[in-house]
Protein backbone atom coordinates (compact mmCIF):
# COMPACT_ATOMS: atom_id res chain seq x y z
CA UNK A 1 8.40 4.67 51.60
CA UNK A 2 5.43 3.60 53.98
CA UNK A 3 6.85 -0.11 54.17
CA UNK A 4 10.04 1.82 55.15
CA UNK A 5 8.13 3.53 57.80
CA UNK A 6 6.16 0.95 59.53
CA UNK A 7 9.37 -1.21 59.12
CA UNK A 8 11.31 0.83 61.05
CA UNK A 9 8.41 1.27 63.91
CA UNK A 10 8.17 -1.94 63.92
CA UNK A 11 11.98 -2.64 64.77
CA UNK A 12 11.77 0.27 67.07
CA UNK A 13 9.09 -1.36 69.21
CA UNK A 14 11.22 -4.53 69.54
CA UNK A 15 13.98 -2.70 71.72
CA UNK A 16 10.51 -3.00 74.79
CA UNK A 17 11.80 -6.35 74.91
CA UNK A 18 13.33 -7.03 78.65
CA UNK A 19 16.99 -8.13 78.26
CA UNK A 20 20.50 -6.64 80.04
CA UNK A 21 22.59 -3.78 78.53
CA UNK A 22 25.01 -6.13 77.14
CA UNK A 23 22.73 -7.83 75.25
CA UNK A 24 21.06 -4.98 74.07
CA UNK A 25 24.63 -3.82 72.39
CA UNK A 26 25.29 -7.10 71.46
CA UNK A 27 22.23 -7.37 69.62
CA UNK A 28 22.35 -3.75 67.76
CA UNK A 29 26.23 -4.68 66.28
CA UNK A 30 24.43 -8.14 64.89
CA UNK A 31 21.37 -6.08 63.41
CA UNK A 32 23.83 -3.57 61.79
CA UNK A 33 26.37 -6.03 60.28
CA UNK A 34 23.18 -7.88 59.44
CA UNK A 35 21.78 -4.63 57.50
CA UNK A 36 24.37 -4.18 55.51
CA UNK A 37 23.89 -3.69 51.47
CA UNK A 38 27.37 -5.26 50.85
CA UNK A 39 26.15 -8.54 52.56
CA UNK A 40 23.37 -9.48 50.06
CA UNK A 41 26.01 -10.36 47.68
CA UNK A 42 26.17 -9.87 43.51
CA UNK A 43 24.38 -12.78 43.18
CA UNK A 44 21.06 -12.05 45.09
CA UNK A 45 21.12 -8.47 43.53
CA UNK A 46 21.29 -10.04 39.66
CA UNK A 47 18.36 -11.93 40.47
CA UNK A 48 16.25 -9.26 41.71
CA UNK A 49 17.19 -5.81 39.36
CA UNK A 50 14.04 -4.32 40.27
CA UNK A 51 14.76 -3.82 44.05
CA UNK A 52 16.56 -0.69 44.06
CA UNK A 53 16.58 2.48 46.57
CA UNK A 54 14.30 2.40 49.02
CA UNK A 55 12.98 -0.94 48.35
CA UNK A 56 16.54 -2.69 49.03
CA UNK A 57 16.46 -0.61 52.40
CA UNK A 58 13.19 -1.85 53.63
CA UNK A 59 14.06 -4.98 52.67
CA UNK A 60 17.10 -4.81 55.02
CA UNK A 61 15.40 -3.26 57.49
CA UNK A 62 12.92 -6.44 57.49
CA UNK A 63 15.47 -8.65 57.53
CA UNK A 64 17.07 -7.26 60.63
CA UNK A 65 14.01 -7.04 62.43
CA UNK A 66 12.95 -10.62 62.29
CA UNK A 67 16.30 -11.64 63.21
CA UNK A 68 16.05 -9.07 65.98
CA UNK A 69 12.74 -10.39 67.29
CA UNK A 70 13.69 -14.10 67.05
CA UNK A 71 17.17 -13.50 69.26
CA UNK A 72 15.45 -11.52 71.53
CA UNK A 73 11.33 -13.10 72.25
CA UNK A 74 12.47 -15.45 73.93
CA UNK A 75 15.38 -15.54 76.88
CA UNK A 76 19.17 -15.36 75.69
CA UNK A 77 20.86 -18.94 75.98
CA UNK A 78 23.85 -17.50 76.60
CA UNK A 79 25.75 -17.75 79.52
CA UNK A 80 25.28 -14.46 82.08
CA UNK A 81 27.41 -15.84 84.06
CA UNK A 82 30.28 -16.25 82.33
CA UNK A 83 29.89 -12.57 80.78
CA UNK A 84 29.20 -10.60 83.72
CA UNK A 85 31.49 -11.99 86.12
CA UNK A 86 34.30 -9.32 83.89
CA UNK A 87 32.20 -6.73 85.42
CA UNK A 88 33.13 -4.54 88.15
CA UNK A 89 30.45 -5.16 90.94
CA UNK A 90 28.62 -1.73 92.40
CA UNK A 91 27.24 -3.71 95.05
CA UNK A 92 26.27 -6.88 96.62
CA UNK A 93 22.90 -7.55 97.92
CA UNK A 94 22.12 -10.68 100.65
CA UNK A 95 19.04 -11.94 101.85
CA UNK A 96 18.15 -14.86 103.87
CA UNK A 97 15.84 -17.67 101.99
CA UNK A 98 14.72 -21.09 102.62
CA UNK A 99 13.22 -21.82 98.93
CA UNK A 100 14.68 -23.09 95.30
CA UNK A 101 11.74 -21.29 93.70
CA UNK A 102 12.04 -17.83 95.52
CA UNK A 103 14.05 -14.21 95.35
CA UNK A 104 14.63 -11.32 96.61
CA UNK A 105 11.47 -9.25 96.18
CA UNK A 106 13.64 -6.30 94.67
CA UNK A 107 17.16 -5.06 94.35
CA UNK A 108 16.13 -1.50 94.84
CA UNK A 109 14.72 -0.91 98.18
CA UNK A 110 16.41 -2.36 100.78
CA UNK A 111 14.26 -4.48 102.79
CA UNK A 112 14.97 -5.82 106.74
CA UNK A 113 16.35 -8.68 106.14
CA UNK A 114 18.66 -7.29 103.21
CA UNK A 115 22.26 -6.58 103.70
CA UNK A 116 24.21 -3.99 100.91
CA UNK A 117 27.63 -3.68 100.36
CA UNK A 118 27.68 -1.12 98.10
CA UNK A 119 30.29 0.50 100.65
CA UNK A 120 32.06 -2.58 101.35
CA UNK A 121 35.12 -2.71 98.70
CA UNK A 122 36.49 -6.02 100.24
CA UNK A 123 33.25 -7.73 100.15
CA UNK A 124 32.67 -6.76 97.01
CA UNK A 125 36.57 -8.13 95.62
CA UNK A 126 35.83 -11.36 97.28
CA UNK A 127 32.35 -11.87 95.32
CA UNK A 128 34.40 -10.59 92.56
CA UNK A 129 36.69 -13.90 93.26
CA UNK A 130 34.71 -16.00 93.70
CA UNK A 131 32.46 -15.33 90.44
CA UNK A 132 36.46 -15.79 88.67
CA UNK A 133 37.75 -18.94 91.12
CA UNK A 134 34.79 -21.07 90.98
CA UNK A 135 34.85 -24.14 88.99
CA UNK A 136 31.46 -26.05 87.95
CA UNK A 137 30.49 -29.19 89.85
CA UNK A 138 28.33 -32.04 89.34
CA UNK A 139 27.39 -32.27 92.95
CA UNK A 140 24.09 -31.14 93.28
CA UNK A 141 23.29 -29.91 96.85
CA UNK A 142 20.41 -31.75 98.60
CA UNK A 143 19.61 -29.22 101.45
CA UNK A 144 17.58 -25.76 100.93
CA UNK A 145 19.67 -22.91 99.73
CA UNK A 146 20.87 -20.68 102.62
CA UNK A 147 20.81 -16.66 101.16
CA UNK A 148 19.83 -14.74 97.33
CA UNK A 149 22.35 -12.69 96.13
CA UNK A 150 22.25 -9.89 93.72
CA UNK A 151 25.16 -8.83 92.59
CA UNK A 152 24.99 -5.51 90.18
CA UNK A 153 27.55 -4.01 88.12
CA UNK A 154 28.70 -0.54 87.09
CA UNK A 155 26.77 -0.31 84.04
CA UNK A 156 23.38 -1.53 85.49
CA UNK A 157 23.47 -5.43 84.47
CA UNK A 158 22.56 -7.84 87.45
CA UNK A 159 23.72 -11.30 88.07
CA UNK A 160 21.16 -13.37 90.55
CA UNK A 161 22.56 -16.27 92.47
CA UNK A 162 21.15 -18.91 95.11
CA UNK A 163 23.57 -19.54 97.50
CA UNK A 164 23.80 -22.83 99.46
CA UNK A 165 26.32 -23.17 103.16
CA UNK A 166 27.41 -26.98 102.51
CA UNK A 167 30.13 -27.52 105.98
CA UNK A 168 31.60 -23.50 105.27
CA UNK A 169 31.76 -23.77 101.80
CA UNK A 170 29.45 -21.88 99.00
CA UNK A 171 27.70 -23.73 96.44
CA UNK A 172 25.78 -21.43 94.11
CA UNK A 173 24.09 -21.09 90.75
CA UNK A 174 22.23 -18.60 88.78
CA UNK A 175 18.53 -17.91 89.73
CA UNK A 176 17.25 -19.11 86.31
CA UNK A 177 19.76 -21.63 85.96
CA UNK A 178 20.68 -25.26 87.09
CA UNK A 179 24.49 -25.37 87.02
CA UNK A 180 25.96 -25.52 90.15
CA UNK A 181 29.81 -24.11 90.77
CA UNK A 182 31.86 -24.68 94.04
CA UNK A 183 33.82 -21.98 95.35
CA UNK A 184 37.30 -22.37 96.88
CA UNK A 185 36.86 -23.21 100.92
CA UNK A 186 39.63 -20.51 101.77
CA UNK A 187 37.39 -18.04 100.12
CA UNK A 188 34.48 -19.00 101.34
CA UNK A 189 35.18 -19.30 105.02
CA UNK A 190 36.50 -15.68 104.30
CA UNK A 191 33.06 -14.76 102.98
CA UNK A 192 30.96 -15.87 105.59
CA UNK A 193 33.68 -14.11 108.21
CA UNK A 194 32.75 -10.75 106.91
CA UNK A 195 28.53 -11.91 106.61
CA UNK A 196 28.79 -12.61 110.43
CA UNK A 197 30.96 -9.15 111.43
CA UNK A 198 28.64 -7.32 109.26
CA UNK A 199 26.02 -8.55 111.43
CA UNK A 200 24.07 -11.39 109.16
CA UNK A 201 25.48 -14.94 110.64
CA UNK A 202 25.05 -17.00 107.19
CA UNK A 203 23.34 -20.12 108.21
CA UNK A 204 24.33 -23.69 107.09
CA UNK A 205 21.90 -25.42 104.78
CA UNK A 206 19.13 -27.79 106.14
């Protein structure tokens, strides 16, 4: 029963790993399909007739938790992106920037140069379609990126993007990431109409 214990501690203390709320509920239906008695099979349990009771749980619990701490040490490969864009947005947060290796200091206290949206529900459905319409691109944008953007969703998950103005049309990948997508020129013309009657003129890269 103390292996049981310190097991469980032990898996409890891995949940202080930083990740999203998605991947946090991703992770726990894993762990508990993972911990289940049935999926040791007949065979395993023949070859071991002395684990039994509380030994079989601990064992499971062990099990989980290493598979637990190797998903989740290290930053999921998965792509954000592609999961988070079903998401409705809360708001949309802009701030000017003239650096690859930069962001916006926070996404909680509004700074100067930040713009919210939060009350803005067309802003908010056209950064909802363009996260949907965008299409990845091999062109790789040579000039500085032009604004940050965080975009967070009902639920508390964040997506971070660089933005780049290439001739009226957005560019844009994730913070952390190097793929590029292109967003439709319609859209973003529409986009950067709303930036400048909000009062932040986007301006073009370089």
């Amino acid at each position: 029963m103390k292996e049981l214990f310190e097991d469980t501690i032990s898996f409890e203390k891995l949940d202080d790993i930083p990740r999203s709320k998605m991947q946090k509920d991703r992770s726990f239906k894993k762990i508990m399909e993972a911990a289940e008695p049935g999926r040791l099979g007949k065979k395993q349990v023949r070859q071991f007739p002395w684990v039994k009771g509380p030994l079989l749980t601990a064992a499971a619990f062990f099990v989980a938790a290493v598979y637990f701490y190797s998903q989740f040490s290290i930053p999921d490969q998965d792509s954000t992106f592609a999961e988070l864009k079903e998401l409705p947005i809360a708001d949309v947060i802009t701030a000017e920037t003239d650096s690859e290796y930069s962001y916006i200091t926070n996404g909680v206290n509004i700074e100067l140069n930040e713009s919210s949206y939060a009350e803005n529900p067309f802003m908010k459905a056209m950064i909802r379609s363009m996260l949907h319409e965008s299409a990845p691109t091999n062109y790789t944008p040579a000039e500085k990126p032009s604004y940050d953007a965080l975009i967070r969703f009902k639920g508390g998950d964040t997506l971070q993007l660089k933005l780049w103005n290439v001739n009226e049309v957005i560019y844009f990948r994730e913070e952390s990431s190097k793929e590029f997508f292109k967003a439709p020129e319609k859209l973003s013309r529409s986009i950067f109409k709303t930036l400048k009657k909000e009062g932040f003129s986007w301006r073009k890269a370089g």
